[in-house]
N, C-alpha and C. Protein backbone atom coordinates (compact mmCIF):
# COMPACT_ATOMS: atom_id res chain seq x y z
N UNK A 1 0.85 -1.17 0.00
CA UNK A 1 0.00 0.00 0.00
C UNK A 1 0.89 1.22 0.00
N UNK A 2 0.47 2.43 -0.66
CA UNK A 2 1.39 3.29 -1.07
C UNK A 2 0.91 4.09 0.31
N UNK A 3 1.54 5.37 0.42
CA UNK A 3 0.89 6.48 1.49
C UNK A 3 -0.50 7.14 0.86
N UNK A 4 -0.75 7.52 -0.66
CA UNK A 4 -1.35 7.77 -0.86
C UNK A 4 -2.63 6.89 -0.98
N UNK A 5 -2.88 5.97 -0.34
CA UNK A 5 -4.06 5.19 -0.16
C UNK A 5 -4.19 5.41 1.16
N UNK A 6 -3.85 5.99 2.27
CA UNK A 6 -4.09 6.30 3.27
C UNK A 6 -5.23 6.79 3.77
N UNK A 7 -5.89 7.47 2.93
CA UNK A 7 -7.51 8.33 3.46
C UNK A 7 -8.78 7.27 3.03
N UNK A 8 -8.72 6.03 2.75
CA UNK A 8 -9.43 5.60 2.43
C UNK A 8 -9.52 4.11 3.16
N UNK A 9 -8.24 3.26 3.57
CA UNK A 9 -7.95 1.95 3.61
C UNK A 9 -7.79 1.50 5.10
N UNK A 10 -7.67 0.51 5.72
CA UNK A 10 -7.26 -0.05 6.87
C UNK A 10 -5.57 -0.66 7.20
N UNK A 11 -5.31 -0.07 7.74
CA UNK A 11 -3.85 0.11 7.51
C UNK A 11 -3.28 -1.24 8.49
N UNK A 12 -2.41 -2.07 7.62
CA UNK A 12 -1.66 -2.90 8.59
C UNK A 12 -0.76 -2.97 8.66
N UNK A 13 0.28 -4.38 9.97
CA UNK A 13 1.61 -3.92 9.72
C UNK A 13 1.73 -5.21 10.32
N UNK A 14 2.93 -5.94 9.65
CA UNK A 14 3.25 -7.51 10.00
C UNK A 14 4.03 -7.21 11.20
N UNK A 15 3.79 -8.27 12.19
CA UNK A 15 4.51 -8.19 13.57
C UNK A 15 4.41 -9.87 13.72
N UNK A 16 5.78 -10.23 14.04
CA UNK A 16 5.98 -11.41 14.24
C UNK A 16 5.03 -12.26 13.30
N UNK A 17 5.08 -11.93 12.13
CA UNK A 17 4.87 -13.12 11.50
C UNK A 17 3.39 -12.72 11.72
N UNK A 18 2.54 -12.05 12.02
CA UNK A 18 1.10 -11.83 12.38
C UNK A 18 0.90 -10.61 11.23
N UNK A 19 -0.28 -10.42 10.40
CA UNK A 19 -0.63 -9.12 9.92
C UNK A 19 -1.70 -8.42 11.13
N UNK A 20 -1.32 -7.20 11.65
CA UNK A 20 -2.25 -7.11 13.11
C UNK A 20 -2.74 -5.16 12.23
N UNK A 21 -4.29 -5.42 12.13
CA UNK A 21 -4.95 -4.18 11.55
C UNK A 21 -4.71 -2.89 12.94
N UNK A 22 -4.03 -1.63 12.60
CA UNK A 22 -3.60 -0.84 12.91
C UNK A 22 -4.46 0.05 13.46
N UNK A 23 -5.64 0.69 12.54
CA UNK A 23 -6.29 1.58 12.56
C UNK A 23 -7.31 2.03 10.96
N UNK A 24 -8.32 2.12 11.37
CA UNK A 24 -8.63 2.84 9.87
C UNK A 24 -8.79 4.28 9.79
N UNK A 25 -8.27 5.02 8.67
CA UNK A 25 -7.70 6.06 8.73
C UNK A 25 -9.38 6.78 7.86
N UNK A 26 -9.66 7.88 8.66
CA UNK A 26 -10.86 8.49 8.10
C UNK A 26 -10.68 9.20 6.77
N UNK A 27 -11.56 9.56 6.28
CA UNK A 27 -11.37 10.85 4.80
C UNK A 27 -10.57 11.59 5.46
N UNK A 28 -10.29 12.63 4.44
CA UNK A 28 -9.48 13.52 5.29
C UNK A 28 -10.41 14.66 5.35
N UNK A 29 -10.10 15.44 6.15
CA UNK A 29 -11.73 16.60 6.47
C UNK A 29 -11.08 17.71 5.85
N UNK A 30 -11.96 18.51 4.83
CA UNK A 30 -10.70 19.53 3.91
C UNK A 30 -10.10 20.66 4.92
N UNK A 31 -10.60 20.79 5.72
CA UNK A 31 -10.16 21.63 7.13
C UNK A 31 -8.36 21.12 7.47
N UNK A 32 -8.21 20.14 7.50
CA UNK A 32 -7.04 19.54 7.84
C UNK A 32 -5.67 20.21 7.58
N UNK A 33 -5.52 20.68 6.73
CA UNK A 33 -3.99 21.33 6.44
C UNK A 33 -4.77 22.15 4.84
N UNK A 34 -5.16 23.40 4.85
CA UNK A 34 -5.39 23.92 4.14
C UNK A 34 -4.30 24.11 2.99
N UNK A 35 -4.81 24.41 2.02
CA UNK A 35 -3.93 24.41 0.83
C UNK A 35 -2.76 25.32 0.92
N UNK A 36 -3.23 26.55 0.96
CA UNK A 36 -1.55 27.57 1.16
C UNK A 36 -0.63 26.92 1.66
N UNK A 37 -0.44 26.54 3.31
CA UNK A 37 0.11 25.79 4.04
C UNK A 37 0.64 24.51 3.22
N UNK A 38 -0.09 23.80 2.71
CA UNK A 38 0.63 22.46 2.04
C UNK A 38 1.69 22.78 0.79
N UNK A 39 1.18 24.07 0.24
CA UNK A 39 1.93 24.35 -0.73
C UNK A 39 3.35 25.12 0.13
N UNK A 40 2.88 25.83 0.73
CA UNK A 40 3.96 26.65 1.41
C UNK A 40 4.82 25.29 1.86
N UNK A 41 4.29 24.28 2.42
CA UNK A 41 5.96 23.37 2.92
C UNK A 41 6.22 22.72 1.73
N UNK A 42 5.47 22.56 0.94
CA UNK A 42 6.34 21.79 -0.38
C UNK A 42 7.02 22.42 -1.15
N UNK A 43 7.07 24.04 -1.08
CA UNK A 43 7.95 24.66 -1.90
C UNK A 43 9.06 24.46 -0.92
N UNK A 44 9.16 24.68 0.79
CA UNK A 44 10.28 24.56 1.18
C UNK A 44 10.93 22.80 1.58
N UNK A 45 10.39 22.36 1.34
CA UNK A 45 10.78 20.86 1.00
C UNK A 45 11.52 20.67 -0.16
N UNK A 46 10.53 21.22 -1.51
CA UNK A 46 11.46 20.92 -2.52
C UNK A 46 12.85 21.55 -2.79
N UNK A 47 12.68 23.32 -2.12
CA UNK A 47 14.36 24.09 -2.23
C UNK A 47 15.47 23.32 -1.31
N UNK A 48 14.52 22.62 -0.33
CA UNK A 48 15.83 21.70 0.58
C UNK A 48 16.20 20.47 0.03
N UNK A 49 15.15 19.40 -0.52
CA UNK A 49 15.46 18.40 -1.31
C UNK A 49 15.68 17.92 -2.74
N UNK A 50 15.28 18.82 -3.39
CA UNK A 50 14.77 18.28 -4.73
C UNK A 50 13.65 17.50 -4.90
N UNK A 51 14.04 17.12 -6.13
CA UNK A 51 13.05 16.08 -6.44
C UNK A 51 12.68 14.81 -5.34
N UNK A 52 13.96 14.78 -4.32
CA UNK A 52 13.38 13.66 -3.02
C UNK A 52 12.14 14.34 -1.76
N UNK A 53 12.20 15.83 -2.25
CA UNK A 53 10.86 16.26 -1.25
C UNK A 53 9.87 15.40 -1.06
N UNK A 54 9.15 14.68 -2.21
CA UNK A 54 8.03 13.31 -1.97
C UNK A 54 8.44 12.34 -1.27
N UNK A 55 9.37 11.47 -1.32
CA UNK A 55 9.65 10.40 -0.33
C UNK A 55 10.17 10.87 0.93
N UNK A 56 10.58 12.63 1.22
CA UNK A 56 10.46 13.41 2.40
C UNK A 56 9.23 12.90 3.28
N UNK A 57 8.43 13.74 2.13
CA UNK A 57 7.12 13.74 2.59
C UNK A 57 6.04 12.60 3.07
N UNK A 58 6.64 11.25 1.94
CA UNK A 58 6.03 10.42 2.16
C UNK A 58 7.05 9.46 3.76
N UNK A 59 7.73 9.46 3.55
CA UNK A 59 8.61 9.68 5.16
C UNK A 59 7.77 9.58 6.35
N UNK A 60 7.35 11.02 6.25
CA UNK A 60 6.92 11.85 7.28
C UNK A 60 5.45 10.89 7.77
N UNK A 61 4.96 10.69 6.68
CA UNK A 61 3.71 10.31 6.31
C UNK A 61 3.32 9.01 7.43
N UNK A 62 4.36 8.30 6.73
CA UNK A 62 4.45 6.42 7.62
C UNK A 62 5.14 6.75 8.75
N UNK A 63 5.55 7.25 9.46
CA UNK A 63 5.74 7.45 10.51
C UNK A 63 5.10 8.34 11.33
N UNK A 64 4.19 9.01 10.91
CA UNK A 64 2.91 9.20 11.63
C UNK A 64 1.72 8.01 11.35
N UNK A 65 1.46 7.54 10.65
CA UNK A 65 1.15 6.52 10.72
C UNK A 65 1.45 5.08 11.67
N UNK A 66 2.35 5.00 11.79
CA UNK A 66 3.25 3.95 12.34
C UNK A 66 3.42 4.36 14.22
N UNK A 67 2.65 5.74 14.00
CA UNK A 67 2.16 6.45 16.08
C UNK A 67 0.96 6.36 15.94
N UNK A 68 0.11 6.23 14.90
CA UNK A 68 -1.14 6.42 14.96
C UNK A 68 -1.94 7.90 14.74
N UNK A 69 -1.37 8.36 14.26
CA UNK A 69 -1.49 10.16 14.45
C UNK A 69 -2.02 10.51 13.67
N UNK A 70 -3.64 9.96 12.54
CA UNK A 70 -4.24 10.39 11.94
C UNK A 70 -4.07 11.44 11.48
N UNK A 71 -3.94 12.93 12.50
CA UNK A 71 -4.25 13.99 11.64
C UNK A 71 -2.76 14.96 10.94
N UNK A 72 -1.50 14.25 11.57
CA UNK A 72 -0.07 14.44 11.26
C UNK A 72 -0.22 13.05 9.67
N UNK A 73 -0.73 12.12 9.38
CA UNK A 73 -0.61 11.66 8.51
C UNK A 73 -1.52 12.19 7.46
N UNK A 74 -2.86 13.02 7.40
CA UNK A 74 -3.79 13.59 7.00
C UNK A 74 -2.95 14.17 6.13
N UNK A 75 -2.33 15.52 7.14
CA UNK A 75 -1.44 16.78 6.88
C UNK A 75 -0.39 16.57 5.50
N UNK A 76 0.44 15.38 6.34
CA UNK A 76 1.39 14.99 5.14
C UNK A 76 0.92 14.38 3.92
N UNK A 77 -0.11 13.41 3.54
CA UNK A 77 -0.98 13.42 2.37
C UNK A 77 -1.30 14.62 1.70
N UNK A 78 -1.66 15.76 2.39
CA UNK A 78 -2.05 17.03 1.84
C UNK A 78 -0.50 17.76 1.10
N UNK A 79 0.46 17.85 1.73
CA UNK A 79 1.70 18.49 1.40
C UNK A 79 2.42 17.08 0.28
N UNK A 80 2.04 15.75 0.19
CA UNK A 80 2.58 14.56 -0.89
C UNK A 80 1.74 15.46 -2.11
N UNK A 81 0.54 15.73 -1.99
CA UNK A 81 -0.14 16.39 -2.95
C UNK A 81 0.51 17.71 -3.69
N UNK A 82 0.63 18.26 -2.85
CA UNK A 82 1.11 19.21 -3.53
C UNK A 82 2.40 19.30 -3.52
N UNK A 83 3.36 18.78 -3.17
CA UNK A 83 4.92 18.70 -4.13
C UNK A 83 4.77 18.10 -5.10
N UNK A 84 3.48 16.70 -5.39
CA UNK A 84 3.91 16.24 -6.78
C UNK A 84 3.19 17.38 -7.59
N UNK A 85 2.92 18.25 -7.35
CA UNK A 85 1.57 18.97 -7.96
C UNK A 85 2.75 20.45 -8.62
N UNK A 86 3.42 20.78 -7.76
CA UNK A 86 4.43 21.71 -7.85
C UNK A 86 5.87 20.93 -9.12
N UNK A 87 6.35 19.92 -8.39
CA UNK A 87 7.30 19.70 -9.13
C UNK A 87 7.11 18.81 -10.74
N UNK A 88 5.22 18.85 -10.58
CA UNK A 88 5.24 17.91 -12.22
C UNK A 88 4.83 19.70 -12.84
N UNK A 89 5.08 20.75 -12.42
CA UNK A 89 5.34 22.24 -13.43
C UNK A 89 6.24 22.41 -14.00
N UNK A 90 6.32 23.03 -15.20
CA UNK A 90 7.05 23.23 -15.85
C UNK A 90 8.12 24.46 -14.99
N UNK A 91 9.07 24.56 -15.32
CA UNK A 91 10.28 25.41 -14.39
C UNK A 91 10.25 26.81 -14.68
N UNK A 92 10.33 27.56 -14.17
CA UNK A 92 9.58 29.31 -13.99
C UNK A 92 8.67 29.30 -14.10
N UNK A 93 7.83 29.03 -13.62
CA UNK A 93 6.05 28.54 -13.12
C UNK A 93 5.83 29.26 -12.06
């Protein structure tokens, strides 16, 4: 399962040989990390990383996930969005 299936799926994680269901992760509520904000850290994600700002982001993502932190994994879905959204522009955009 990618991160971006996150707002929709039941998330698991093998432990000893067991698949043990985690949590199911709600829609995301558009309230959650408003757009400016998501764009605003993906522009400074991408001037710090490049093109690795997404697997930054997606990073960030599974390991809020992996605490359980719904609305820190919400957030980072919102900012995966918009770096790929930023860096599939054409350059002086």
């Amino acid at each position: 399962m990618s991160i971006e299936d996150i707002s929709t799926s039941s998330l698991r994680r093998q432990e000893s040989g067991a698949t043990v269901q985690l949590l199911r992760v709600a829609r995301r509520s558009s309230a959650m990390l408003e757009a400016p904000d998501a764009i605003q850290i993906a522009h400074t994600l991408i001037e710090k990383y490049g093109a690795a700002a997404i697997a930054f982001a997606r990073d960030r993502a599974a390991r809020a996930l992996d605490v359980g932190d719904d609305i820190a994994a919400q957030s980072w879905q919102s900012v995966i969005e918009a770096t790929r959204t930023l860096l599939q522009q054409p350059a002086g955009v």
